[in-house]
Protein backbone atom coordinates (compact mmCIF):
# COMPACT_ATOMS: atom_id res chain seq x y z
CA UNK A 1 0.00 0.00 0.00
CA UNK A 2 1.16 3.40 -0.63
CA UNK A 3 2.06 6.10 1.88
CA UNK A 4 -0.17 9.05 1.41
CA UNK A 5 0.81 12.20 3.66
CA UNK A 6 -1.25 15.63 4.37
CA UNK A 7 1.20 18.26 5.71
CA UNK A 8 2.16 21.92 5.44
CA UNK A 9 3.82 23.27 2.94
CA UNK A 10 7.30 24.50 3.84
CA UNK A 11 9.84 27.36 1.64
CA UNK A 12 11.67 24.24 1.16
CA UNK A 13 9.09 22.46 -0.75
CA UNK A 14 9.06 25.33 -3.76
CA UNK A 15 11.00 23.15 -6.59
CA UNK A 16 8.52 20.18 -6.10
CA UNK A 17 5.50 22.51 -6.51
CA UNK A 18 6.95 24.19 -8.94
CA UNK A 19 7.13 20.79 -11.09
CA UNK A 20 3.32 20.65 -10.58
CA UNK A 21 2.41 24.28 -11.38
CA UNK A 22 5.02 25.22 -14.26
CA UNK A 23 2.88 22.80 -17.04
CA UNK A 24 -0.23 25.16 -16.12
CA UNK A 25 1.64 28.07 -16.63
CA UNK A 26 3.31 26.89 -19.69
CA UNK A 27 0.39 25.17 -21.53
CA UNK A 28 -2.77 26.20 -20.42
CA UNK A 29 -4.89 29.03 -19.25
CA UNK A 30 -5.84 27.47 -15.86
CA UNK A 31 -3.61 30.13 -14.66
CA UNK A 32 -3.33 33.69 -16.36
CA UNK A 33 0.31 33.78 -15.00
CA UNK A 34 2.88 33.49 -18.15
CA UNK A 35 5.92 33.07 -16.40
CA UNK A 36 6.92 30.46 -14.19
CA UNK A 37 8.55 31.97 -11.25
CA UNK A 38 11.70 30.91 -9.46
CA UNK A 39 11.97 28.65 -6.53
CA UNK A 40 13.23 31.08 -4.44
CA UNK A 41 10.05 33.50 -5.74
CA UNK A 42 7.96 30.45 -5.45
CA UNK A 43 9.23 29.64 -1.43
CA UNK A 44 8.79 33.37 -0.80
CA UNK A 45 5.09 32.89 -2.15
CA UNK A 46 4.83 29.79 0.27
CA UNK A 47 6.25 31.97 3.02
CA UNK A 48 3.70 34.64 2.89
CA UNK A 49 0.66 32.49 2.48
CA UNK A 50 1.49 30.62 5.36
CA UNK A 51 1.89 33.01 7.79
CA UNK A 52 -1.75 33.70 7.58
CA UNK A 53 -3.30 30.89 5.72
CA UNK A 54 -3.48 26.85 5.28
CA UNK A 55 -1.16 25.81 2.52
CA UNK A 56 -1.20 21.91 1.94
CA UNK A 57 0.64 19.46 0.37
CA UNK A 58 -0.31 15.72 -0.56
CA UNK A 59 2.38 13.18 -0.61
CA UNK A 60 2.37 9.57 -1.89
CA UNK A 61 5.44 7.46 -1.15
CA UNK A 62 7.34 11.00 -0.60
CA UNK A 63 6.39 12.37 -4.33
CA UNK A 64 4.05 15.72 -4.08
CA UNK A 65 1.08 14.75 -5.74
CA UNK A 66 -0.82 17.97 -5.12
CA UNK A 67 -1.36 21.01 -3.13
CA UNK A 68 -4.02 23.35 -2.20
CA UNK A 69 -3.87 26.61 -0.66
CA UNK A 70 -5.87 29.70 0.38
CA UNK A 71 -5.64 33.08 0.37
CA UNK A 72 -6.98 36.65 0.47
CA UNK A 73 -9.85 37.36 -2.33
CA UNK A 74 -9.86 40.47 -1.97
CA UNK A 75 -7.45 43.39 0.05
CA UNK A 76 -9.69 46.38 0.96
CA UNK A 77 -10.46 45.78 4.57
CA UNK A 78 -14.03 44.92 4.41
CA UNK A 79 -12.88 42.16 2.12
CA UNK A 80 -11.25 40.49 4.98
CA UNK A 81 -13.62 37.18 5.84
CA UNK A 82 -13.13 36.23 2.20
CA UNK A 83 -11.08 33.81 0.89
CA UNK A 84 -9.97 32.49 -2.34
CA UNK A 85 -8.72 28.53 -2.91
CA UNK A 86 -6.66 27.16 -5.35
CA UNK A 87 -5.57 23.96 -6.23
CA UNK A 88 -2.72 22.13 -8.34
CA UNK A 89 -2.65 18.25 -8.91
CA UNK A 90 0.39 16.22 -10.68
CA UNK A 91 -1.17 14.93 -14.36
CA UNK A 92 -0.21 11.28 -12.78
CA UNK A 93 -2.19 11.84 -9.70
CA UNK A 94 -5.60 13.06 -11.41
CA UNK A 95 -8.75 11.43 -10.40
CA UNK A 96 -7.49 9.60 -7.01
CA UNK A 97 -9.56 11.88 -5.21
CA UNK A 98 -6.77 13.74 -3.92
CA UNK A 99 -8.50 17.23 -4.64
CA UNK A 100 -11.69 16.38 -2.98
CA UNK A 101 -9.22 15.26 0.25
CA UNK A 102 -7.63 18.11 0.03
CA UNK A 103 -10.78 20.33 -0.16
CA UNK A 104 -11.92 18.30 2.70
CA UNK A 105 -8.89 19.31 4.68
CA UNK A 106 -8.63 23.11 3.98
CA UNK A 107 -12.57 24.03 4.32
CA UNK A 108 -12.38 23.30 8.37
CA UNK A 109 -9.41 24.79 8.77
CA UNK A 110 -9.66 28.46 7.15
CA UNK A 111 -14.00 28.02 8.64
CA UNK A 112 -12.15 27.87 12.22
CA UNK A 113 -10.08 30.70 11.39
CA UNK A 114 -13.43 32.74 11.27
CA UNK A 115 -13.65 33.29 6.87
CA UNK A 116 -17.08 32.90 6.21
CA UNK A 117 -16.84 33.17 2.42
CA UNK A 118 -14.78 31.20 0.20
CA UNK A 119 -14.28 32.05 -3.90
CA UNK A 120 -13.09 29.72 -6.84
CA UNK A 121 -12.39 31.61 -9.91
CA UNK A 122 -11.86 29.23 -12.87
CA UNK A 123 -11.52 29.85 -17.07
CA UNK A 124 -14.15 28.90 -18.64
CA UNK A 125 -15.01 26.37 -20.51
CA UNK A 126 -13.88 24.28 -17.65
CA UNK A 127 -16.55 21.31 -17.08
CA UNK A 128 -15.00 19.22 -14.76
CA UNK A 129 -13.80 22.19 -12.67
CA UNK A 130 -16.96 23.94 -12.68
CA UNK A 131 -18.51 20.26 -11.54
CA UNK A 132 -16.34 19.57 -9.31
CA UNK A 133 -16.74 22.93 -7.51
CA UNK A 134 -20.83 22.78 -7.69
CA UNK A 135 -20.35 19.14 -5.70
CA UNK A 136 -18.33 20.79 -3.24
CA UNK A 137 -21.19 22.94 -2.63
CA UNK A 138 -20.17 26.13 -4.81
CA UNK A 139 -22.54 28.15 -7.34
CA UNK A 140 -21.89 30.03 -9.79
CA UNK A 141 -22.26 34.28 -9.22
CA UNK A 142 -20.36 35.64 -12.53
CA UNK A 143 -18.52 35.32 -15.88
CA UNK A 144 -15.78 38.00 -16.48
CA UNK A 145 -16.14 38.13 -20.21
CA UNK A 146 -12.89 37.84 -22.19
CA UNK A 147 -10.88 38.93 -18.88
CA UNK A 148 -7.60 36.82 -19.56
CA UNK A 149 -5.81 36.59 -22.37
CA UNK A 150 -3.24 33.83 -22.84
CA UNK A 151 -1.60 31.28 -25.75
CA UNK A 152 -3.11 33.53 -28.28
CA UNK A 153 -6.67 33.89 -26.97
CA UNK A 154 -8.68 36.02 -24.69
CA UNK A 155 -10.69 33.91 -21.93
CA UNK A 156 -14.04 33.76 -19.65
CA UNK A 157 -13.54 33.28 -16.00
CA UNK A 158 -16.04 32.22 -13.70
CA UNK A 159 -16.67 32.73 -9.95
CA UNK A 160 -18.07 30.43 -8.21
CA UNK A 161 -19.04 31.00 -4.40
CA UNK A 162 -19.24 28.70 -1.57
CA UNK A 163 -20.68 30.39 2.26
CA UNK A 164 -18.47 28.91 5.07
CA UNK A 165 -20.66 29.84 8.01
CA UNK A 166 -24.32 32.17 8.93
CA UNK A 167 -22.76 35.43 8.51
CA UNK A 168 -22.73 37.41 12.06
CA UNK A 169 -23.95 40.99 12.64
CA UNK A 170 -20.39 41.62 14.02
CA UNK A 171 -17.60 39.83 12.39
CA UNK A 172 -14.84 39.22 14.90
CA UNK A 173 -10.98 39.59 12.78
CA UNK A 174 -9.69 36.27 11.71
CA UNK A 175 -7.69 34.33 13.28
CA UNK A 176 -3.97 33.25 11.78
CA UNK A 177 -3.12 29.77 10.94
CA UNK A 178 -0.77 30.21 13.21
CA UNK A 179 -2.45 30.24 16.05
CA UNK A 180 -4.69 27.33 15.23
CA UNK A 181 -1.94 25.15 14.23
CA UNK A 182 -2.00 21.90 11.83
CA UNK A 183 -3.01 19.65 14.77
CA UNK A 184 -6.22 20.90 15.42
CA UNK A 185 -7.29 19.20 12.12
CA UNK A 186 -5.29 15.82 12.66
CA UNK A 187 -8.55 13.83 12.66
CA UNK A 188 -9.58 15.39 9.28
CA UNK A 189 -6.47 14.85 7.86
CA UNK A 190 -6.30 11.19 9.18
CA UNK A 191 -9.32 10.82 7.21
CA UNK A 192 -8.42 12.85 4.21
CA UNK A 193 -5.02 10.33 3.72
CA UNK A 194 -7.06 7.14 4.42
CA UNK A 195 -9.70 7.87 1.56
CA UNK A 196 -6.50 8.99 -0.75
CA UNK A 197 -4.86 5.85 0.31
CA UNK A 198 -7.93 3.78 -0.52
CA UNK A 199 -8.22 5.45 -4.33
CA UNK A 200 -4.97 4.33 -4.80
């Protein structure tokens, strides 16, 4: 049986997401970046998330398979109980349910943190991502119309929604990551690995 690991992600781990992320970059429009950054940009990127926000990694037999993060939607202050989630699997690892673990994972996490909205925004056409989001409890609230372009074409992105928790009359400030800490969720992960390991 294979060894399937949920952890943090770590500066360290850049080049290893990197080898998942550049192919987006390069060949699709997944991601309207063009460039695919250095490691050292890439561990910086890690390094900032995480000081606020989940970042996750899935590892089989010590390979990243995937990784799923979260971060802020939007900056202006009353913007700050939103969320945006994004999501990167190895072309060997696809359909092993290791996004839907993963999703599993983060939700709990950046819900106890206090965020009590949480945003997809995928280019469109995109049926399996759209699907995938709508079973994870997401609907649809826009198209930006020809908002991207990349590889010689402009592109539709959707954004999908997904409410975390009843919204209060007086939203407390999130809390940090940090001060939740990864074993708070170890049951969840527990979980999340056994149903990857069972896929597998």
């Amino acid at each position: 049986m294979k060894h399937v690991k949920i952890r943090l992600a770590e500066k360290a781990d850049a080049p290893a997401l990197l080898n998942i992320y550049a192919p987006y970059i390069l060949n699709t429009s997944i991601t309207f970046e063009y460039e695919v950054p250095s490691s050292v940009e890439f561990g910086a990127r890690i390094e900032t998330i995480t000081k606020t926000f989940p970042w996750l990694i899935c590892e089989i037999d010590g390979q990243a398979a995937g990784y799923i993060y979260a971060a802020p939607y939007k900056t202006r202050a009353a913007f700050q109980w939103d969320t945006e989630i994004s999501v990167y699997l190895s072309p060997a690892f696809h359909r092993k349910g290791i996004a839907s673990a993963l999703y599993s994972c983060l939700e709990p996490m950046i819900t106890a943190q206090g965020y009590l909205n949480l945003y997809a925004l995928i280019t469109v056409p995109n049926p399996v991502s759209v699907s995938f989001h709508e079973s994870k409890g997401f609907r649809p609230v826009c198209i930006y119309r020809s908002t991207g372009f990349k590889l010689g074409a402009w592109h539709d992105m959707t954004v999908l929604e997904k409410q975390l928790a009843t919204l209060p009359d007086h939203p407390q400030p999130c809390k940090t990551f940090q001060e939740l800490g990864l074993h708070y969720f170890s049951k969840q992960i527990e979980k999340a690995e056994s149903q990857i390991s069972n896929r597998l």
